[in-house]
Protein backbone atom coordinates (compact mmCIF):
# COMPACT_ATOMS: atom_id res chain seq x y z
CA UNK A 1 -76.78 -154.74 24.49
CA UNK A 2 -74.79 -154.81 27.33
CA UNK A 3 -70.79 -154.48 26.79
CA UNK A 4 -69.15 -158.35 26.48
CA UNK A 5 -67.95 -160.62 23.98
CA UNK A 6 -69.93 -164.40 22.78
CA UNK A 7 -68.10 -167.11 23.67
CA UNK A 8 -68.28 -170.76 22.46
CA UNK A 9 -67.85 -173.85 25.32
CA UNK A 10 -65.76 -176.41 24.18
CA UNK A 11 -65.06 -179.98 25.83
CA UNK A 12 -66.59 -180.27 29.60
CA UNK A 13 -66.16 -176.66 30.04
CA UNK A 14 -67.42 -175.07 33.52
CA UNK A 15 -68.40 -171.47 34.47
CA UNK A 16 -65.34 -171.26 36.71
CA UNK A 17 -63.01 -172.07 34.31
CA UNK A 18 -64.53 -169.40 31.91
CA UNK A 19 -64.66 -166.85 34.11
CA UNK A 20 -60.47 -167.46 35.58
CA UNK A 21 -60.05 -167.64 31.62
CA UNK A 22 -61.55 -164.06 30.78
CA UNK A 23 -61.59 -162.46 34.03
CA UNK A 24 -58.90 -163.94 36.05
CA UNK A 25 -60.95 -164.79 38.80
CA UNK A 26 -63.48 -167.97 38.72
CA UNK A 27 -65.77 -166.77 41.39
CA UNK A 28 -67.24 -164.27 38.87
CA UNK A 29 -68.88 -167.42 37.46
CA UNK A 30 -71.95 -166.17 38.43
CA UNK A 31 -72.10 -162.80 36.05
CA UNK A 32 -71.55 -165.39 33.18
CA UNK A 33 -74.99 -167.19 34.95
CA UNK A 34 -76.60 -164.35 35.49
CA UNK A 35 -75.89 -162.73 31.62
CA UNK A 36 -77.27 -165.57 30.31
CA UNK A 37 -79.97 -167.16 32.40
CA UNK A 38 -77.65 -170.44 33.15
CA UNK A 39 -79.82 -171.87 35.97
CA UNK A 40 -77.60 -174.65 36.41
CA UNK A 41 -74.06 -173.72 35.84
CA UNK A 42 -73.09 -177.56 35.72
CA UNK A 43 -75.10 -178.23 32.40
CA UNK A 44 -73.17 -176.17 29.71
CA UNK A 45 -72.90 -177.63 26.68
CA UNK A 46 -69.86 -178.08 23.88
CA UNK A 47 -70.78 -175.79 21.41
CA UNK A 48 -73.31 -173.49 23.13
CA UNK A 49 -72.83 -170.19 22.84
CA UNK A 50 -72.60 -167.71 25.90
CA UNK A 51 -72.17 -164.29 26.62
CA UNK A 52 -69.31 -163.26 28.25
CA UNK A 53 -70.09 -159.61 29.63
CA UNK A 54 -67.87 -157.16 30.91
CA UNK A 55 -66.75 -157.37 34.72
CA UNK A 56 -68.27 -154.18 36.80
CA UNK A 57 -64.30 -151.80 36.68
CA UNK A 58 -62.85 -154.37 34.02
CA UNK A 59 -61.77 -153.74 30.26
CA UNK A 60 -63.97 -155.61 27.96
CA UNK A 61 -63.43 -159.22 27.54
């Protein structure tokens, strides 16, 4: 298992906003995507639970 932390979306919730929250930069929305298979980044869910890995030269979420 790759280094990260689960994370659960609440309200209308995007990628973006996720990654500013943990990484402090919201164009890393994609490593949250990629981590776990998110085709469509606008279709999270409240309640689903992601996994929010560790940034490439970042301390662990």
């Amino acid at each position: 298992m790759m280094p990260g932390r689960g994370y659960e979306v609440s309200g209308q919730e995007r990628l973006d906003e996720i990654a500013y929250r943990f990484y402090g930069d919201p164009g890393l929305w994609r490593l949250i995507a990629r981590a776990n298979n998110i085709a469509d980044p606008l279709r999270l869910q409240p309640g689903q639970v992601i996994w929010i890995p560790a940034a490439p030269g970042r301390r662990q979420p």
